[in-house]
Protein backbone atom coordinates (compact mmCIF):
# COMPACT_ATOMS: atom_id res chain seq x y z
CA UNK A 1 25.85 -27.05 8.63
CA UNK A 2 22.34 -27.84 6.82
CA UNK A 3 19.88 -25.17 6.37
CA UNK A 4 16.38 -25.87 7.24
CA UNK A 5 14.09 -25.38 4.79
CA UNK A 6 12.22 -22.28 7.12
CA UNK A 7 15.37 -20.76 7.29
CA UNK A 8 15.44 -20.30 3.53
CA UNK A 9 12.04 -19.19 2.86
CA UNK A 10 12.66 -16.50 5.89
CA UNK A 11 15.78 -15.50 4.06
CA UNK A 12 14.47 -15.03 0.87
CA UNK A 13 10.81 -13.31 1.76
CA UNK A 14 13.28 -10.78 4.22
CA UNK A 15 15.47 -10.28 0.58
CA UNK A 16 12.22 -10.26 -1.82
CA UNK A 17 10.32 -7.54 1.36
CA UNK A 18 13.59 -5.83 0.85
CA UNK A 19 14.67 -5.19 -2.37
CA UNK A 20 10.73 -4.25 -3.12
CA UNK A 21 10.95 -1.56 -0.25
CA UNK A 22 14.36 -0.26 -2.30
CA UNK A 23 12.74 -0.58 -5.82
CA UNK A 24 9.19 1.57 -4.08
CA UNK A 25 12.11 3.90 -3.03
CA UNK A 26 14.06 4.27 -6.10
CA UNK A 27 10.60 4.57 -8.63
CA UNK A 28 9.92 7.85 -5.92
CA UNK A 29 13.32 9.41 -6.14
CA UNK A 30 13.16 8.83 -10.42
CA UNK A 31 9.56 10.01 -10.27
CA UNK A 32 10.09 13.09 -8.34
CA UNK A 33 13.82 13.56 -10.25
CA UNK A 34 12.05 13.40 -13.78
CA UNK A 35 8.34 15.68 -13.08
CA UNK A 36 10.24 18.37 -10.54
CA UNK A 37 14.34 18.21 -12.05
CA UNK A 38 14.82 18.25 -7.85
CA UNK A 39 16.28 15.21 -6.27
CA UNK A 40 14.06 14.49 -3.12
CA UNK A 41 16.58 12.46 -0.71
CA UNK A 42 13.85 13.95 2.42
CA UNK A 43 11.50 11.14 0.66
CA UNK A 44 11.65 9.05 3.94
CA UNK A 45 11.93 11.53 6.74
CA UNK A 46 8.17 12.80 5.22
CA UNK A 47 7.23 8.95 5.25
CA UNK A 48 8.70 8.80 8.84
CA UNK A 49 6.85 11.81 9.68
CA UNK A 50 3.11 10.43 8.52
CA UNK A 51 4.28 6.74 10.01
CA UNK A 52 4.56 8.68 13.28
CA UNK A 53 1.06 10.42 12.45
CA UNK A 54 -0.18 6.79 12.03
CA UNK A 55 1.22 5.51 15.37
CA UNK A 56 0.30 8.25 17.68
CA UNK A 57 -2.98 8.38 16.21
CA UNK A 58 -3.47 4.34 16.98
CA UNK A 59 -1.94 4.89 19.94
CA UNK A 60 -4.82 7.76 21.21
CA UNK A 61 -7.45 5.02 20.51
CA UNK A 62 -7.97 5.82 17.06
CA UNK A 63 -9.00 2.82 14.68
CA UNK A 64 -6.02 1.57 12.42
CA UNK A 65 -8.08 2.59 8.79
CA UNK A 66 -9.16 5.93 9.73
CA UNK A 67 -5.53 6.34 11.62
CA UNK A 68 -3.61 4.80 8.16
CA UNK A 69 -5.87 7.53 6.23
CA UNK A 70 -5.36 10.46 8.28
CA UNK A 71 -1.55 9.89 7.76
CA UNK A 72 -1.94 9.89 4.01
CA UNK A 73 -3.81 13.17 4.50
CA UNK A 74 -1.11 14.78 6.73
CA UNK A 75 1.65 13.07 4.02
CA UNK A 76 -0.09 14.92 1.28
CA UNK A 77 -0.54 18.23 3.17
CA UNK A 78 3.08 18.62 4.27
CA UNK A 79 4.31 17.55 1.14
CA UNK A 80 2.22 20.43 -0.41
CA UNK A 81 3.11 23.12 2.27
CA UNK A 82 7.09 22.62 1.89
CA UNK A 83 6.55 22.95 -1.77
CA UNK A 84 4.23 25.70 -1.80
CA UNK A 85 6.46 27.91 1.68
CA UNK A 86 10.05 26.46 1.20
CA UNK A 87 10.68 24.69 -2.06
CA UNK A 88 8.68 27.14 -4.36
CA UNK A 89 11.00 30.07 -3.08
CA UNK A 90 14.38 28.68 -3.35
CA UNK A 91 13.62 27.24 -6.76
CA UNK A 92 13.97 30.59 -8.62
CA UNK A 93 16.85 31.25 -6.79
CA UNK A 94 20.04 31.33 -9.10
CA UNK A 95 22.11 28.71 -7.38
CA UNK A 96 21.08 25.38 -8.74
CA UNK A 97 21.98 22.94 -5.71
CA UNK A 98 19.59 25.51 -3.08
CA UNK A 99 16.40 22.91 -3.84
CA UNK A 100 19.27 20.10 -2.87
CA UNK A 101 19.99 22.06 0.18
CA UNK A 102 16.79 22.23 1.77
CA UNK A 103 16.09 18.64 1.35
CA UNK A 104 19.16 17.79 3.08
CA UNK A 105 18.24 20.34 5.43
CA UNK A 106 15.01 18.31 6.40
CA UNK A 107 16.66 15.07 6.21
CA UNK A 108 18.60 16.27 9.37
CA UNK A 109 16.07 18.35 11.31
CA UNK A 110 13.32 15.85 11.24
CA UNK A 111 14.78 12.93 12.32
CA UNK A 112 15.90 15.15 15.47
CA UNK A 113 12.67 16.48 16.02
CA UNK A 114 11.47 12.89 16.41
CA UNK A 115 13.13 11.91 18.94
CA UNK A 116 12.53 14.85 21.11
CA UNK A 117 8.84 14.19 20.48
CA UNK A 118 9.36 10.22 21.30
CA UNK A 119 11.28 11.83 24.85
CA UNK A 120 8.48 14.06 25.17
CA UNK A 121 6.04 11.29 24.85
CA UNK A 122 7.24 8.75 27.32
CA UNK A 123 7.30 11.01 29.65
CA UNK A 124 3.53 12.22 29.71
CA UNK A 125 0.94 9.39 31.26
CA UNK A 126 0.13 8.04 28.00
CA UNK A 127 3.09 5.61 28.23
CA UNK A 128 5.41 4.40 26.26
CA UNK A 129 4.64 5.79 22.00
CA UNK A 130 5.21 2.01 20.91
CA UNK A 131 3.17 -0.10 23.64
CA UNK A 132 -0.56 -1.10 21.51
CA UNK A 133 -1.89 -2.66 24.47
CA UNK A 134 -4.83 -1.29 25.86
């Protein structure tokens, strides 16, 4: 029951990839936590949003760079908007947990919205959202 040595360097690059993408994630959550006093759990569903940006972008023909770019600038726009429309509003508000609220709102009505645009997608002529090849 020997390992081979590829096997462990694939194990422990997967746990070092990892535990980096959970330490990225838990410096966001403390950053946001400590400038806003708001605990952010919708941190991925806006990363999931701009990844999808990214994809469907790459996927009309645009270039990776200006596609990777574009999702930073939709990342930073949305983030801005739901503060500015949604978060801004309910902030005031004398319940403390309402900020809580709306970010576990959006944690569950992005992720469904995704999929009905994946459906939506696949079904048009451009294929299927995740085939790159040309």
């Amino acid at each position: 029951m020997a390992i081979a040595i590829d096997q462990i360097v694939f194990i422990v690059s997967n746990g070092l990839i990892f535990g980096s993408i959970l330490a990225l994630v838990a410096v966001g959550l403390s950053l946001i936590f400590g400038t806003l006093d708001v605990p952010n759990f919708a941190q991925g569903e806006f990363a999931s949003v701009s990844g999808f940006v990214v994809v469907g972008l790459i996927g009309i023909g645009i270039g990776l760079v200006p596609s990777i770019i574009a999702g930073i600038v939709f990342a930073f726009i949305a983030g801005i908007t739901v503060e500015k429309l949604v978060i801004g509003k309910f902030s005031s508000s004398r319940s403390p947990c309402s900020s809580e609220l709306i970010y576990v709102d959006f944690i569950v009505v992005i992720p469904s919205n995704q999929k009905e645009i994946i459906k939506d997608w696949n079904r048009t002529s451009r294929g299927n959202l995740f085939s790159f090849s040309s």
